[in-house]
Protein backbone atom coordinates (compact mmCIF):
# COMPACT_ATOMS: atom_id res chain seq x y z
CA UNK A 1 -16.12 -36.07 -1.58
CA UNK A 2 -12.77 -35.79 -0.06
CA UNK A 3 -11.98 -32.21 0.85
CA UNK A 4 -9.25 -29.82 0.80
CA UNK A 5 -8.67 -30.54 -3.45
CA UNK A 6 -9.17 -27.87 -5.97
CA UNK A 7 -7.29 -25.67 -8.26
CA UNK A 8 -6.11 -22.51 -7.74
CA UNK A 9 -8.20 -19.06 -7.83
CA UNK A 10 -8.59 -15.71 -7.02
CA UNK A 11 -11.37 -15.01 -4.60
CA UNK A 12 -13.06 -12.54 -2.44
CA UNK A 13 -12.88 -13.18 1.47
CA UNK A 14 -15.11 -15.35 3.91
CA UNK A 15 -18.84 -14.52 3.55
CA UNK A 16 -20.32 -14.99 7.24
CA UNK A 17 -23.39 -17.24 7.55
CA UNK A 18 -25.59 -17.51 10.19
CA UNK A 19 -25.18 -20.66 12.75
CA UNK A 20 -26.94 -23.66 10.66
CA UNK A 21 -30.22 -24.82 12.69
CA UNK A 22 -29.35 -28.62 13.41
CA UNK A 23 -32.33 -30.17 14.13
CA UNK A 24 -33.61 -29.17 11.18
CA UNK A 25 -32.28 -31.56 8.71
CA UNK A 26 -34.61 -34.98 8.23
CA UNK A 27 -37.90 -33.17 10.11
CA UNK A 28 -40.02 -32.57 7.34
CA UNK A 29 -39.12 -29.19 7.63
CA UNK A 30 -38.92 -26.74 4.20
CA UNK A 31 -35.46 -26.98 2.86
CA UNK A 32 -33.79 -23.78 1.53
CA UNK A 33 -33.00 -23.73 -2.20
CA UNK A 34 -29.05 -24.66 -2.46
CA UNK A 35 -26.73 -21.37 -3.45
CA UNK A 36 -24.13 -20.98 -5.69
CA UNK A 37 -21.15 -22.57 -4.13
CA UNK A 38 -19.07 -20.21 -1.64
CA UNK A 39 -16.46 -18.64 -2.93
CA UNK A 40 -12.96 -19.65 -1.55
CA UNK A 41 -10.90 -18.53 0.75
CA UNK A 42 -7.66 -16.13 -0.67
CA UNK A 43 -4.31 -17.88 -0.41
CA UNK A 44 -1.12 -16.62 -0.95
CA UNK A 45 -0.81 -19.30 -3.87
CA UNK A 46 -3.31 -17.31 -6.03
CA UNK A 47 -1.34 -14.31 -6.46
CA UNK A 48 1.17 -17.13 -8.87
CA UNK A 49 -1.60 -19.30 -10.90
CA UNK A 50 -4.03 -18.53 -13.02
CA UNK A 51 -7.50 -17.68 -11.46
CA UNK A 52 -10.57 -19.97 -13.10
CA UNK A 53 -11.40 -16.84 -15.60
CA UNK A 54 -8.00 -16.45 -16.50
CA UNK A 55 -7.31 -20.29 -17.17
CA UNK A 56 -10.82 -20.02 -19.63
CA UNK A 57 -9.85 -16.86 -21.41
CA UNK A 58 -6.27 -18.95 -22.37
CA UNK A 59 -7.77 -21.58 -23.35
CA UNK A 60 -10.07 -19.93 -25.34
CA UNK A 61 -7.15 -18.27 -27.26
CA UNK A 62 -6.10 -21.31 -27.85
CA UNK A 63 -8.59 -22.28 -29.50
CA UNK A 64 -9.30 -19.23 -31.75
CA UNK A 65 -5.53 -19.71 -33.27
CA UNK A 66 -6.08 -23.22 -33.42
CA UNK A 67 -9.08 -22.16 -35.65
CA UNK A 68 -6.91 -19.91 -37.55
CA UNK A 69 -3.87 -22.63 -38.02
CA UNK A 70 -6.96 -24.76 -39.73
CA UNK A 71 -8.20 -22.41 -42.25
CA UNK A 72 -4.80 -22.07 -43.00
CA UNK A 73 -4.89 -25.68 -44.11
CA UNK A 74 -8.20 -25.40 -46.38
CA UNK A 75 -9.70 -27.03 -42.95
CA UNK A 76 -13.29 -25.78 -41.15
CA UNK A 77 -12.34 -24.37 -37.52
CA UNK A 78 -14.62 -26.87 -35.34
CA UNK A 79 -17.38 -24.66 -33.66
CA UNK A 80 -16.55 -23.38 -30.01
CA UNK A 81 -18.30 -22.73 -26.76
CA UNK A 82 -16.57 -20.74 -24.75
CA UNK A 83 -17.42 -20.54 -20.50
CA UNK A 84 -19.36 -17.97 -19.10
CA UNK A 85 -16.14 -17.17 -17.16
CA UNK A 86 -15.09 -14.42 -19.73
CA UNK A 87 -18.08 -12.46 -19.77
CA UNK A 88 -19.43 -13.15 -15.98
CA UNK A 89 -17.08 -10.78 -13.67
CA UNK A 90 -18.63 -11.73 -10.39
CA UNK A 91 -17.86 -15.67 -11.10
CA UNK A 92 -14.50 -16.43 -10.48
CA UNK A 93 -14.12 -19.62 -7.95
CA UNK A 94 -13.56 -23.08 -7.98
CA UNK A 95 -16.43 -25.50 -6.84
CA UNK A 96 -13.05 -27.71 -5.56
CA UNK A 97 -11.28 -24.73 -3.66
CA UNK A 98 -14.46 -23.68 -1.99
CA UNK A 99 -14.84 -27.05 -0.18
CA UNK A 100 -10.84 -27.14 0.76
CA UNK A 101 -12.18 -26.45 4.52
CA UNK A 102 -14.82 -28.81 4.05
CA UNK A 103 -18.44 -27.85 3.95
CA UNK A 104 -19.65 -24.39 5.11
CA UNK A 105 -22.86 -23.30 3.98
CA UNK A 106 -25.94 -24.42 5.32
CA UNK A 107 -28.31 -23.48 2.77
CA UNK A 108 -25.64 -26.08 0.53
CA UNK A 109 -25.43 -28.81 3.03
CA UNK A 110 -29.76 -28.92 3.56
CA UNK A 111 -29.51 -30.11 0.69
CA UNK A 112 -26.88 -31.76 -0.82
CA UNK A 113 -24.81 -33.01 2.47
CA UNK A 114 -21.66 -33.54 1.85
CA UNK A 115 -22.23 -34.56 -2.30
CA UNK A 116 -20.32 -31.78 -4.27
CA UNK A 117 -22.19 -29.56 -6.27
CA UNK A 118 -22.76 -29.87 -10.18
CA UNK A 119 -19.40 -29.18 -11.74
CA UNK A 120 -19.75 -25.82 -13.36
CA UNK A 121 -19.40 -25.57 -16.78
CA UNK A 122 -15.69 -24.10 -17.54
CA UNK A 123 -13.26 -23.33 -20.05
CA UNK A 124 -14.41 -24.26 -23.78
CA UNK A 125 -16.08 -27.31 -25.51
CA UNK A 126 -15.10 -28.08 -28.75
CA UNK A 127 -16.92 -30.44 -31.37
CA UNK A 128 -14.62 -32.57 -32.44
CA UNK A 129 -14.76 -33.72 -36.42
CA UNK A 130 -13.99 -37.30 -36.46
CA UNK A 131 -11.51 -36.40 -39.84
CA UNK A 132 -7.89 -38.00 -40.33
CA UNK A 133 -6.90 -34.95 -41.99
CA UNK A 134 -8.32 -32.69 -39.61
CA UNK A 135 -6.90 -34.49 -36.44
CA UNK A 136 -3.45 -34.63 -37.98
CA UNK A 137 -3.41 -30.62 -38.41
CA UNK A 138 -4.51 -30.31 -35.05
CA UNK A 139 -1.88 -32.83 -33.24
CA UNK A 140 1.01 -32.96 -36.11
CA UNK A 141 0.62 -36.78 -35.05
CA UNK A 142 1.92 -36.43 -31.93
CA UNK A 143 0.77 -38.60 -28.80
CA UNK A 144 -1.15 -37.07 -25.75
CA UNK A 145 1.57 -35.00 -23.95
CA UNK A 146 1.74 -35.74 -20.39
CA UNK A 147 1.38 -32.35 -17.92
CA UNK A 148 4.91 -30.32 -17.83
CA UNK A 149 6.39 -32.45 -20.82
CA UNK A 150 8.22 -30.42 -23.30
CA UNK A 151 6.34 -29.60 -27.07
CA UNK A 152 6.50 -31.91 -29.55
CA UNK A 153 9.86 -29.96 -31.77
CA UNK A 154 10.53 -33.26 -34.01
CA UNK A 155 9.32 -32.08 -37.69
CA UNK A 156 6.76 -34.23 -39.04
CA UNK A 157 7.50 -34.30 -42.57
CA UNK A 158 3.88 -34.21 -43.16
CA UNK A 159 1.58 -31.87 -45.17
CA UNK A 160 -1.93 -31.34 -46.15
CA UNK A 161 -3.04 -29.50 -48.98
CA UNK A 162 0.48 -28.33 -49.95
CA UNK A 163 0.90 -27.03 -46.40
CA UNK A 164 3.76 -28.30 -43.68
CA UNK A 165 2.26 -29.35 -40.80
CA UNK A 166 4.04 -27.81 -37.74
CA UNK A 167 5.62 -30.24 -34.89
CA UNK A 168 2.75 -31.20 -32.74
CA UNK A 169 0.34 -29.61 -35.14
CA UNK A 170 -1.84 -26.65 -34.57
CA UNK A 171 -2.38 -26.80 -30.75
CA UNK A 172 1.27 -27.19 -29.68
CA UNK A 173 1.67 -23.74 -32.03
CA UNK A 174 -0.64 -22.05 -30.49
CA UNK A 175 0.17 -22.72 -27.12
CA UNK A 176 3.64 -21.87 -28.22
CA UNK A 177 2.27 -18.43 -29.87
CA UNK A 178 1.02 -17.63 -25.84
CA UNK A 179 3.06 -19.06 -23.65
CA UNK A 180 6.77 -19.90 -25.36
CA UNK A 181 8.07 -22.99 -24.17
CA UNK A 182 6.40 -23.29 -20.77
CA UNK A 183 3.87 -26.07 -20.33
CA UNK A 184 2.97 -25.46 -17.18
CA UNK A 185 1.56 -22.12 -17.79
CA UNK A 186 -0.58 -20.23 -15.06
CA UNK A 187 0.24 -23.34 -12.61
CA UNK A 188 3.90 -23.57 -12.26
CA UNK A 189 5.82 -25.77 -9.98
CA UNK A 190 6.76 -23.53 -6.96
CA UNK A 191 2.83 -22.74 -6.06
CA UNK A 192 1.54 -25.70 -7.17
CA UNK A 193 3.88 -27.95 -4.69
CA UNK A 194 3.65 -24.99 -2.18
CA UNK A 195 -0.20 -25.51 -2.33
CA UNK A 196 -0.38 -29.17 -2.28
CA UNK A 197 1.99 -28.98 0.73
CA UNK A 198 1.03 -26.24 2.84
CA UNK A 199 -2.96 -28.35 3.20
CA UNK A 200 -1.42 -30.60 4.60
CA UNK A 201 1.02 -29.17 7.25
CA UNK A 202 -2.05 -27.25 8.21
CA UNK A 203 -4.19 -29.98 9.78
CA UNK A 204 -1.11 -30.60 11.54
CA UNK A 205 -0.76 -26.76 13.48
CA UNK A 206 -1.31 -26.56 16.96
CA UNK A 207 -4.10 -24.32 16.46
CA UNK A 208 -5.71 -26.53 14.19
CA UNK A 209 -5.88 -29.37 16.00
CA UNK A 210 -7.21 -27.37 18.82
CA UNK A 211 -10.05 -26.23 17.00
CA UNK A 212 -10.41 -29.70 15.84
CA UNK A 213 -11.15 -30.78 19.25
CA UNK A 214 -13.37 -28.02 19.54
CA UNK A 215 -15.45 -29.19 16.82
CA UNK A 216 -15.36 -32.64 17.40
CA UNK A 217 -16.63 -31.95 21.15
CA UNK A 218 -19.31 -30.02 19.61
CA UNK A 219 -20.37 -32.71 17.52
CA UNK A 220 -20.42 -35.05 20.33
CA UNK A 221 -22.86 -32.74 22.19
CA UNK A 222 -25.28 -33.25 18.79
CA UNK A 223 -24.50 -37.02 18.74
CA UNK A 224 -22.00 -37.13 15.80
CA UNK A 225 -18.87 -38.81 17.00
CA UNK A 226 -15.85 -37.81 15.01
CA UNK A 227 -12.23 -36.45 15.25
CA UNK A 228 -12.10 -34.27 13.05
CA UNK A 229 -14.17 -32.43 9.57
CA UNK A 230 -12.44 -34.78 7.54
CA UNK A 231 -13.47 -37.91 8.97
CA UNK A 232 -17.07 -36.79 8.64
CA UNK A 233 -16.63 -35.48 5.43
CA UNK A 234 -15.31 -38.91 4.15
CA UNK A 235 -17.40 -41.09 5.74
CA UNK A 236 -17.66 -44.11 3.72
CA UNK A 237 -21.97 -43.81 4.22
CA UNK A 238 -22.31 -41.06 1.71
CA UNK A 239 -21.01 -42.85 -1.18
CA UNK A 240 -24.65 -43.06 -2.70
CA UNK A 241 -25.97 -41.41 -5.45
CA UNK A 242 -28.00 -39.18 -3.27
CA UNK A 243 -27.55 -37.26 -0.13
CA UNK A 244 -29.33 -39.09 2.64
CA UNK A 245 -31.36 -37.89 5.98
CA UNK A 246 -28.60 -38.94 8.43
CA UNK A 247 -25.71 -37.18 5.93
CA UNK A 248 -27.68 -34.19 5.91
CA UNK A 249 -27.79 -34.03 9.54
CA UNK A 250 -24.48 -34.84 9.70
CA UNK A 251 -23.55 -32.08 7.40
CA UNK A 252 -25.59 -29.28 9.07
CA UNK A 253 -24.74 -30.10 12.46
CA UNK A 254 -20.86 -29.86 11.22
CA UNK A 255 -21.66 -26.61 9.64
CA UNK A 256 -23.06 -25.06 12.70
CA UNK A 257 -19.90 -26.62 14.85
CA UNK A 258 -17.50 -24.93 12.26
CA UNK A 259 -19.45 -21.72 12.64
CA UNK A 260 -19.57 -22.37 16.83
CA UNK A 261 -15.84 -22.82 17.09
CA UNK A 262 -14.49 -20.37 14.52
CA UNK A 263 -12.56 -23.45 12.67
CA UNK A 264 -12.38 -22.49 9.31
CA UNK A 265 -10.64 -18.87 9.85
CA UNK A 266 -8.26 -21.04 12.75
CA UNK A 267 -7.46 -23.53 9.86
CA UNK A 268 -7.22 -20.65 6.91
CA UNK A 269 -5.16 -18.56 9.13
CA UNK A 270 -2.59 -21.22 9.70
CA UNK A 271 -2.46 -22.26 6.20
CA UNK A 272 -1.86 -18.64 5.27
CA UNK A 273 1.08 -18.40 7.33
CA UNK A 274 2.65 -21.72 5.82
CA UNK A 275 2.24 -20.46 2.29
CA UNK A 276 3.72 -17.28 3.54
CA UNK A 277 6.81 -19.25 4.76
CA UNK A 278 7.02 -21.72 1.94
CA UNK A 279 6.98 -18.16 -0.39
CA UNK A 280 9.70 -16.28 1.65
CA UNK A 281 13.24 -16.13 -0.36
CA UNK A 282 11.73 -16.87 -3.76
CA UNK A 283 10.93 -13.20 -4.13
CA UNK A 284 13.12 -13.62 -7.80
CA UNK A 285 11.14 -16.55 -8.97
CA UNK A 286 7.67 -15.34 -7.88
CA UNK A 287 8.25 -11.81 -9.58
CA UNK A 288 9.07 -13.12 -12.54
CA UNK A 289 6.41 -15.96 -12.70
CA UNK A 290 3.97 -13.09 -11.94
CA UNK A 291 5.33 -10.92 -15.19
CA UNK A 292 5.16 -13.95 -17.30
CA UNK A 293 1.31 -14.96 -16.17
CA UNK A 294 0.52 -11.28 -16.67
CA UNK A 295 2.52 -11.38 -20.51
CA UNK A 296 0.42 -14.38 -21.60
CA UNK A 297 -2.65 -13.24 -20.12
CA UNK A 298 -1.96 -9.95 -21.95
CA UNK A 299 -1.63 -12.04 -25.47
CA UNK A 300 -4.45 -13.91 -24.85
CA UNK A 301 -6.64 -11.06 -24.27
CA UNK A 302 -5.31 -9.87 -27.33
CA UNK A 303 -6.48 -12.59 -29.63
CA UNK A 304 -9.69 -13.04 -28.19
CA UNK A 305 -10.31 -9.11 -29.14
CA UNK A 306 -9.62 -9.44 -32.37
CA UNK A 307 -11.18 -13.00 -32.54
CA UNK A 308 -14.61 -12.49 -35.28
């Protein structure tokens, strides 16, 4: 339950909830159905990465020329389900990225404390045959590739039904067919370290810590005693299958002293301004990692509209 992780999206700003009621949790008292997770807060990072829906729609195209690269073979395409993302245009966030502040909504924590919410179903399942054949078309033989590592290029001397079988078989040409040679696509280097980086340095700005103390002397005055949202968020008494009474309270009265104190705009403001640093001078890289996103997000669109 550790917060601050989560990949990168495009989201819509802060929605303002009302001051969580902190005696409430534990009391018997009717406990309000939990919402969709909150959406999270814009960063400069997400103008560089692929949003959740865009991630989905590329991995979907992979999938439909992977489909294609089989038949070519005399092999079934394996059947497909592809997320709701594409068709859903008011879901685009990250359960992870909404939590990067730690918990915020009430209505979430009066119910689930500080447990994440289910992990919402994304990008595309595919049933897998268990079929030599079909598993060499699809790989070309080729090992797991760790993240960033260049395509498999070594022919594989290899064939079925009279056909060559591509280096690194029919996903590595597919992947190629999108996104050339980079394997990092829609999460390249510069954000991605920028991201990681700039959470980090935040917890660390003056005003940050400030409102830190804030909230931790708010706790105190409800009888929680910790430094900061991340020691209550990680406190080793949640690790249990369910949320508990005193994790509940512990969540909502952390809600309402984030809400009290005005932390989580303090802490998203500062990280804002990091990312805005960290971005300055790479004006080159950034406009052309924005062009190439848009490019492959323009072929993959593209194949899934003519996709039967």
């Amino acid at each position: 339950m550790t917060a601050g992780c989560g990949a990168p999206t495009t989201t819509r700003s802060v929605i303002n909830q009302p001051a969580a009621s902190v005696g409430a949790a534990g009391t018997g008292n009717p406990v309000p159905a939990a919402s969709t997770p909150l959406p999270a807060l814009p960063l400069p990072f997400d103008d560089y990465v692929f949003s959740p829906r865009q991630r989905d729609a590329y991995e979907a195209a992979v999938w439909v020329l992977v489909g294609r690269c089989l038949t070519g073979f005399g092999l079934a395409a394996p059947p497909a389900r592809v997320s709701p993302h594409l068709d859903d245009q008011d879901v685009d966030y990250d359960a992870g990225r909404s939590r990067r502040y730690g918990v915020q909504d009430p209505a979430e924590v009066a119910v689930r404390g500080y447990h994440p919410p289910p992990q919402q179903k994304t990008g595309v399942d595919v049933a897998l045959p268990a079929d030599d054949q079909w598993l060499l078309a699809l790989t070309g033989g080729s090992p797991p590739q760790a993240w960033g590592a260049p395509r498999p290029s070594t022919p594989t001397h290899r064939s079925i039904n009279g056909q060559p079988v591509p280096p690194g078989g029919c996903r590595t040409a597919a992947e190629s067919a999108l996104a050339g040679d980079d394997t990092t696509v829609g999460y390249a280097a510069l954000p991605r370290t920028v991201q990681l980086a700039s959470y980090q340095e935040s917890t660390q700005q003056p005003a940050v810590t400030a409102a830190f103390r804030n909230w931790s002397d708010c706790m105190r005055a409800l009888g929680f005693g910790y430094a900061d949202p991340l020691a209550a968020n990680n406190d080793s008494r949640w690790q249990t299958v369910e949320a508990t009474a005193a994790e509940i309270a512990t969540a909502t009265a952390d809600v309402a002293c984030k809400e009290q104190t005005g932390l989580v705009a303090i802490w998203h403001d500062a990280e804002v301004s990091l990312q805005r640093a960290s971005f300055a001078g790479h004006d080159a890289e950034l406009t052309e990692l924005r062009r190439h996103n848009d490019e492959v997000m323009t072929r993959a669109r593209a194949v899934l509209g003519t996709a039967s």
